[in-house]
C-alpha atoms as a PDB file:
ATOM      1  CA  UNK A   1     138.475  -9.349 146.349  1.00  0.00           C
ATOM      2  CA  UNK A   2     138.839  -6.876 149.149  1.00  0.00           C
ATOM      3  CA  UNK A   3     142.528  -5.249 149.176  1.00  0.00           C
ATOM      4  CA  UNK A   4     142.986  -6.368 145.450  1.00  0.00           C
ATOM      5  CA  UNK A   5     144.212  -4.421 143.049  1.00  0.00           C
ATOM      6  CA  UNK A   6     145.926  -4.411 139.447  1.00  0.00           C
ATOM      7  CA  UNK A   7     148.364  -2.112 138.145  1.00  0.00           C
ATOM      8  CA  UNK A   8     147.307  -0.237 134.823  1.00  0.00           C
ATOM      9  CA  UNK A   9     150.038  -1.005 131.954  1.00  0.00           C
ATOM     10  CA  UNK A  10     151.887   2.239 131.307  1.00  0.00           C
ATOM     11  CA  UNK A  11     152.203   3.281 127.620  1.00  0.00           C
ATOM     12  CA  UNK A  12     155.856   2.369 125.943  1.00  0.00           C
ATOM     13  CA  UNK A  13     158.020   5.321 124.667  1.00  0.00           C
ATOM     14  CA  UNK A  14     158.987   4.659 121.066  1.00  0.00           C
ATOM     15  CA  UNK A  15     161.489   6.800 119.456  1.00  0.00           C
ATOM     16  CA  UNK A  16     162.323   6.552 115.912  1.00  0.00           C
ATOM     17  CA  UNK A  17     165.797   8.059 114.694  1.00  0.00           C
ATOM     18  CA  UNK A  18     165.475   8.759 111.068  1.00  0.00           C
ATOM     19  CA  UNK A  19     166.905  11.390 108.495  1.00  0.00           C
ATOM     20  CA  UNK A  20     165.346  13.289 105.627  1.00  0.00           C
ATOM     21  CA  UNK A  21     165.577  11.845 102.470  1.00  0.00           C
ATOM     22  CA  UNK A  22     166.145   8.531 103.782  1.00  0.00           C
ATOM     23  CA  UNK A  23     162.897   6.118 102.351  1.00  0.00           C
ATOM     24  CA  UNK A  24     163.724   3.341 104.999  1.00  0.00           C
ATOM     25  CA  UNK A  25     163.400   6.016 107.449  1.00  0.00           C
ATOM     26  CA  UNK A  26     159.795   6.703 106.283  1.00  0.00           C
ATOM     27  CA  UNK A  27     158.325   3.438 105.778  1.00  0.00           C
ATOM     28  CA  UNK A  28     159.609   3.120 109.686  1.00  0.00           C
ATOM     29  CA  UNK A  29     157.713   6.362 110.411  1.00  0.00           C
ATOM     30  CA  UNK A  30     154.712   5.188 108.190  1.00  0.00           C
ATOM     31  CA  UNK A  31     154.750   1.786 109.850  1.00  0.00           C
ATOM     32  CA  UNK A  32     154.915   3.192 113.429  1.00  0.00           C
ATOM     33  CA  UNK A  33     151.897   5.143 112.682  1.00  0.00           C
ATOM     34  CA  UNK A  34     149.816   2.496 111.630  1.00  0.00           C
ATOM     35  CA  UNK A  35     150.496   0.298 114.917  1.00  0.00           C
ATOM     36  CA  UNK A  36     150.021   3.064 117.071  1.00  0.00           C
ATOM     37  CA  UNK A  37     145.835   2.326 116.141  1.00  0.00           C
ATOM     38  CA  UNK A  38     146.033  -1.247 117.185  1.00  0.00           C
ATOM     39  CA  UNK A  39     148.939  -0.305 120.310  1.00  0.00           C
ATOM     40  CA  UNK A  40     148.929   2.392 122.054  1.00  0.00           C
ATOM     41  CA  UNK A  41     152.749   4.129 122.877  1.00  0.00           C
ATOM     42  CA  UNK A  42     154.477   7.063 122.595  1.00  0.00           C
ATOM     43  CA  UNK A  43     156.311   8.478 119.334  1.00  0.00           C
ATOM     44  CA  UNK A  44     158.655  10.593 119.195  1.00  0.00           C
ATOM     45  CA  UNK A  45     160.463  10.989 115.917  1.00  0.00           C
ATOM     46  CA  UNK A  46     164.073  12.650 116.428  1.00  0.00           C
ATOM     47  CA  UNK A  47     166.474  13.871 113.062  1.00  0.00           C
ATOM     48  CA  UNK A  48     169.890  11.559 113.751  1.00  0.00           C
ATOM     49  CA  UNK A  49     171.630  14.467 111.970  1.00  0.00           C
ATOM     50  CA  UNK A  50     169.883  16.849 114.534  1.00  0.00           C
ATOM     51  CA  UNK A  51     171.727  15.365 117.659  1.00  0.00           C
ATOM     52  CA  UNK A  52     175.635  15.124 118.003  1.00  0.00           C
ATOM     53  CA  UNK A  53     175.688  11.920 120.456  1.00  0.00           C
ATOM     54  CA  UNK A  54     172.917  10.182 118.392  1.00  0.00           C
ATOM     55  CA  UNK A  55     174.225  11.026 114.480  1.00  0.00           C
ATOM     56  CA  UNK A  56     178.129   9.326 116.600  1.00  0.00           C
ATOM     57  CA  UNK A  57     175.194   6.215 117.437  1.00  0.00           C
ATOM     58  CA  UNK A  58     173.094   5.552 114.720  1.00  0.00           C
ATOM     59  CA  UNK A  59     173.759   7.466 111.718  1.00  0.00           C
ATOM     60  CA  UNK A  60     175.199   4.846 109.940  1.00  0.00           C
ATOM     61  CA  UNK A  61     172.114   2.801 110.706  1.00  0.00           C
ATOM     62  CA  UNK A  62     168.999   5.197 110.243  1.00  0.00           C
ATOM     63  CA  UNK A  63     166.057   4.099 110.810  1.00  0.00           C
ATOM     64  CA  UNK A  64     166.662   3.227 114.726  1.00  0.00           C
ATOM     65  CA  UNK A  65     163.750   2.201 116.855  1.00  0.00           C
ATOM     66  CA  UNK A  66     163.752   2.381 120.340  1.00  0.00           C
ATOM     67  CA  UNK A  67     161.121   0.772 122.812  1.00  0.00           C
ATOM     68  CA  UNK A  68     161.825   2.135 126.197  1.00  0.00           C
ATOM     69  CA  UNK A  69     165.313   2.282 125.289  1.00  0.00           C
ATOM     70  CA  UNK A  70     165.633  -0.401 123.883  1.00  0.00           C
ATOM     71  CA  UNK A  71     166.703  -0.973 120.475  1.00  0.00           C
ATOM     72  CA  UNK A  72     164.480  -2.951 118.282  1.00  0.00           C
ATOM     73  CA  UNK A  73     164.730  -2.235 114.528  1.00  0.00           C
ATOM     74  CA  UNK A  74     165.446  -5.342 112.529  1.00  0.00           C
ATOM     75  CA  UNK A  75     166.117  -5.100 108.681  1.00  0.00           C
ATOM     76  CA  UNK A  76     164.118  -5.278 106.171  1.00  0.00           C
ATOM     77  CA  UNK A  77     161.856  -3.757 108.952  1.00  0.00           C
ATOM     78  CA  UNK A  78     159.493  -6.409 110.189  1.00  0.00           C
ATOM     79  CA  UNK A  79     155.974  -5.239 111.661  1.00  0.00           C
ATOM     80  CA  UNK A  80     154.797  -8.968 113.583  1.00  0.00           C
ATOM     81  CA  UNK A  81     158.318  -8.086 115.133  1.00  0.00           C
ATOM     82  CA  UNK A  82     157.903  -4.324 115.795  1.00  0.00           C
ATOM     83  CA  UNK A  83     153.944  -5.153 117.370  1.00  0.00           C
ATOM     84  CA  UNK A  84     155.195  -8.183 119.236  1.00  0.00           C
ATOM     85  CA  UNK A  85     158.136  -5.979 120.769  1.00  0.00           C
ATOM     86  CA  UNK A  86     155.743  -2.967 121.676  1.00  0.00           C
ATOM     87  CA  UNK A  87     152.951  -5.541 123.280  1.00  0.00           C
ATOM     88  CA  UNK A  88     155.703  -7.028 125.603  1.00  0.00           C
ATOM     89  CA  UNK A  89     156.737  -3.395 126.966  1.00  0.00           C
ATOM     90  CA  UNK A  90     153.397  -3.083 128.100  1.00  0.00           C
ATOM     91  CA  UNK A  91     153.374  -6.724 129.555  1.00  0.00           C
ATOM     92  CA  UNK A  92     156.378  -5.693 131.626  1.00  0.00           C
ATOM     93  CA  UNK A  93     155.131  -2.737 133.136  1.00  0.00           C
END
């Protein structure tokens, strides 16, 4: 089809705010990992206790997972969830 085109999906940003010493926080990280060879995204893994605005956010709720921004984490963490959030970022790009 002449004038046709289709826009390539762009990759979803995923950020994970976690702590050390918190084993939530690294089945989150562990779990991310492992998606991120069936979807492809973005981590980026941030200390809560690092950051002043996002320890006054989430500390009281480590592990956080964002998707573009958007926060996703369910508990007990749930990976049908976490891959059917991350495939419908790149549907909506």
């Amino acid at each position: 089809m002449v004038g046709a085109w289709r826009q390539t999906p762009s990759i979803p940003t995923v950020i994970l705010y976690s702590r050390a010493g918190c084993p939530p926080c690294q089945q989150a990280k562990t779990l991310l990992r492992a998606l991120r060879h069936d979807v492809p995204f973005t981590l980026m893994v941030r200390d809560v206790d690092r950051d002043e605005q996002a320890r006054a956010t989430y500390s009281d709720r480590v592990p956080v997972i964002l998707i573009n921004g958007q926060d996703v984490r369910s508990d007990p963490l749930d990976e049908t969830a976490l891959r059917r959030a991350l495939k419908a970022a790149i549907e909506r790009t």
